[in-house]
N, C-alpha and C. Protein backbone atom coordinates (compact mmCIF):
# COMPACT_ATOMS: atom_id res chain seq x y z
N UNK A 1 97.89 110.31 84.20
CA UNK A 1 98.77 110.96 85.17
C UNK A 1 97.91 111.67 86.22
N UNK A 2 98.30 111.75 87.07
CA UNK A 2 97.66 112.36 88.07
C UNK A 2 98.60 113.53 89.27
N UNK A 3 98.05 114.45 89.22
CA UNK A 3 98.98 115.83 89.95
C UNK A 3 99.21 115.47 91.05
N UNK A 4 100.13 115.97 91.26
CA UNK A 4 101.02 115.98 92.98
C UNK A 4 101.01 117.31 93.69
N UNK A 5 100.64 117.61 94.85
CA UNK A 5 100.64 118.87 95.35
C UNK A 5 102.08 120.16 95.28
N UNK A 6 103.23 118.83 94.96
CA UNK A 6 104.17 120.02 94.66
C UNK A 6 104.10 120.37 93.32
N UNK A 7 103.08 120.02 91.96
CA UNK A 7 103.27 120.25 90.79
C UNK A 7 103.63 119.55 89.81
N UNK A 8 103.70 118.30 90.47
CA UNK A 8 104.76 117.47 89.09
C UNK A 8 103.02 116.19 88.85
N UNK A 9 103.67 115.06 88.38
CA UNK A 9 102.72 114.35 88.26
C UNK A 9 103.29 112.72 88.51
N UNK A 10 102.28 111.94 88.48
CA UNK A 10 102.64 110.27 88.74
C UNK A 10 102.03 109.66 87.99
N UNK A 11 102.38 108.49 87.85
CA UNK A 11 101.23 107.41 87.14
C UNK A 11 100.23 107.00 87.54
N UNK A 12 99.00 106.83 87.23
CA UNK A 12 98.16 105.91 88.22
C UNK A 12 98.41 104.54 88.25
N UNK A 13 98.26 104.02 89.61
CA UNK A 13 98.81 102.68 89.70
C UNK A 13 98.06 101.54 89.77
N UNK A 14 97.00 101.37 88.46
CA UNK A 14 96.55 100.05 88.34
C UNK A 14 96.94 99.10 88.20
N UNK A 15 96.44 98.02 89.15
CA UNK A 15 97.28 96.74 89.38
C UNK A 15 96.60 96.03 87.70
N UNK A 16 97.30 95.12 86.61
CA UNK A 16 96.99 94.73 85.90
C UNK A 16 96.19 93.06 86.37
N UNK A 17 95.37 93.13 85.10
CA UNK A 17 94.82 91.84 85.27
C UNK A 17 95.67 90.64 85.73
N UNK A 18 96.71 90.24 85.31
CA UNK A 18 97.54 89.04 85.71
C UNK A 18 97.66 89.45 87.55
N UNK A 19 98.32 90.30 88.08
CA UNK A 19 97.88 90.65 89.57
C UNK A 19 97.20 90.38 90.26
N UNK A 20 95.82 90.74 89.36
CA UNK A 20 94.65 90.47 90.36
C UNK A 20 94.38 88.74 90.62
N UNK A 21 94.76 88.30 89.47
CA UNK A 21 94.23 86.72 89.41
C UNK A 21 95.35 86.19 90.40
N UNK A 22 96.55 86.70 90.37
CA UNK A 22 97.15 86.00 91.01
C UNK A 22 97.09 86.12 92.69
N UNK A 23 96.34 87.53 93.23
CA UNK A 23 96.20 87.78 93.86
C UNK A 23 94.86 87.01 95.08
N UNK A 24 93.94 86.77 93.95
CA UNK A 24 93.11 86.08 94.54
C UNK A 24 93.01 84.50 94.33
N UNK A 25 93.91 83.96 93.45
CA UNK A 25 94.20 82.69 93.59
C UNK A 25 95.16 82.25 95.03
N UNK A 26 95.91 83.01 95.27
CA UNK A 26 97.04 83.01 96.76
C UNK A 26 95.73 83.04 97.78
N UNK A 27 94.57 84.04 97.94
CA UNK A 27 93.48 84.12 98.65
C UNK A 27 92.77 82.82 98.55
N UNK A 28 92.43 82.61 97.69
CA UNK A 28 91.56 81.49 97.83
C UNK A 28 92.64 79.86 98.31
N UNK A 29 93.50 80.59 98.93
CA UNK A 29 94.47 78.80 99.08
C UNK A 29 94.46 79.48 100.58
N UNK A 30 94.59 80.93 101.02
CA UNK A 30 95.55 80.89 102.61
C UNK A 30 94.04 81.16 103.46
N UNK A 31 93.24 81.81 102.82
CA UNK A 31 91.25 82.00 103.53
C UNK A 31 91.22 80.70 104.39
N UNK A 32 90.63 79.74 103.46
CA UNK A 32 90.43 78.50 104.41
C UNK A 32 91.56 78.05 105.58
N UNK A 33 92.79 78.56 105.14
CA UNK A 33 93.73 77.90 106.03
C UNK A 33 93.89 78.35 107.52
N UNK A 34 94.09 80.25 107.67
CA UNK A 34 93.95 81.15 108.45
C UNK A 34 92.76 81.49 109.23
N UNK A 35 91.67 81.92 108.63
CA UNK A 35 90.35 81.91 108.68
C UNK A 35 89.78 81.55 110.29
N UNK A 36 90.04 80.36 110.32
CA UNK A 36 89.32 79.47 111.46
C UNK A 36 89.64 79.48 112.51
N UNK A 37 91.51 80.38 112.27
CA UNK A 37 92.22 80.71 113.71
C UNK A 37 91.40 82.36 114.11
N UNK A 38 90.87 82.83 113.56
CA UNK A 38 90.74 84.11 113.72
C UNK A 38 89.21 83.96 115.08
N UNK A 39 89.38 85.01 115.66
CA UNK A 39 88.32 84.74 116.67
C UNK A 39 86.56 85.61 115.98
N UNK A 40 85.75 84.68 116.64
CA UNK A 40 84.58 84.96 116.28
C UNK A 40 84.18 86.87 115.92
N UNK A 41 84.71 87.01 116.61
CA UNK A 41 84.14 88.56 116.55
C UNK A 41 85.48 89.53 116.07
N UNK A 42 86.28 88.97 115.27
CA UNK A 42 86.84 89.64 114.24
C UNK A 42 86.31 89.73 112.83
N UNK A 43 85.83 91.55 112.61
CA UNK A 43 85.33 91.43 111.31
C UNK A 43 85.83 91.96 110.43
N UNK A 44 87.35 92.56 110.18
CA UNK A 44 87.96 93.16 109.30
C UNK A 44 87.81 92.05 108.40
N UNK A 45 88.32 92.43 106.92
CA UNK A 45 88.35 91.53 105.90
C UNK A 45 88.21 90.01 105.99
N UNK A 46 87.05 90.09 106.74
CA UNK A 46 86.75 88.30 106.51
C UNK A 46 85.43 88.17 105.65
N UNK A 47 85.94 87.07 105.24
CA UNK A 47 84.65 86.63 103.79
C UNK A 47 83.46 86.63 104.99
N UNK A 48 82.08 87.12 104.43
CA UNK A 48 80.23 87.07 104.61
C UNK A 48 80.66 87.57 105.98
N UNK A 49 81.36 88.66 106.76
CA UNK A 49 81.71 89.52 107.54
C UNK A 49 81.80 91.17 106.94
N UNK A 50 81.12 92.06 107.47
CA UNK A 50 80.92 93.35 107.29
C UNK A 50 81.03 94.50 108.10
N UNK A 51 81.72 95.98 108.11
CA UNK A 51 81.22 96.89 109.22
C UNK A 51 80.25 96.64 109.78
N UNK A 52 78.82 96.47 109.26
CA UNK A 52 77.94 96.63 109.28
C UNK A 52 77.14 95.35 110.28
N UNK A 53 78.10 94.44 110.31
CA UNK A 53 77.60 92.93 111.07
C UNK A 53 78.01 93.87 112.67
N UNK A 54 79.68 94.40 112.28
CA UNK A 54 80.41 94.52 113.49
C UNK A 54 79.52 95.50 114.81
N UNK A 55 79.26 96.55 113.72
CA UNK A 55 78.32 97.96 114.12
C UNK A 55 76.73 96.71 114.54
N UNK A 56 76.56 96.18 114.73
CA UNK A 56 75.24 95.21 115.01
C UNK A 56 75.35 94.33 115.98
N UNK A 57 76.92 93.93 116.08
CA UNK A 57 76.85 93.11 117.32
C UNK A 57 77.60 93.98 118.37
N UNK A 58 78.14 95.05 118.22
CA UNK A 58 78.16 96.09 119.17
C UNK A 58 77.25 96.75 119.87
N UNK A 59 76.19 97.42 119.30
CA UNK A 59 75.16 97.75 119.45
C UNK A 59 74.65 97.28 120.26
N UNK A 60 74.05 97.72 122.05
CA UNK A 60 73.61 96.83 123.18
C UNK A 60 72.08 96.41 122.73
């Protein structure tokens, strides 16, 4: 459980194993499909893309 600022409490909300698999099985079918429409220099959540690429090709 975890506290709430007015006092009470909640559950924590771990997604269970069956979730996750199913989660990244749906990923691994719509990635390749979507992916290729996206433009070069979009780096939010794209696979071997990072802040860290983005912060690099910004950088003059």
């Amino acid at each position: 459980m975890i506290p709430k600022p007015d006092g009470g409490e909640r559950k924590l909300g771990v997604p269970a194993v069956l979730d996750r698999l199913i989660q990244q099985a749906i990923a691994q079918v719509l990635v390749p499909v979507f992916d290729p429409g996206f433009v070069p220099v979009s780096y939010g959540f794209r696979p071997n893309k990072s802040a860290h690429d983005a912060v690099r090709v910004a950088r003059p």
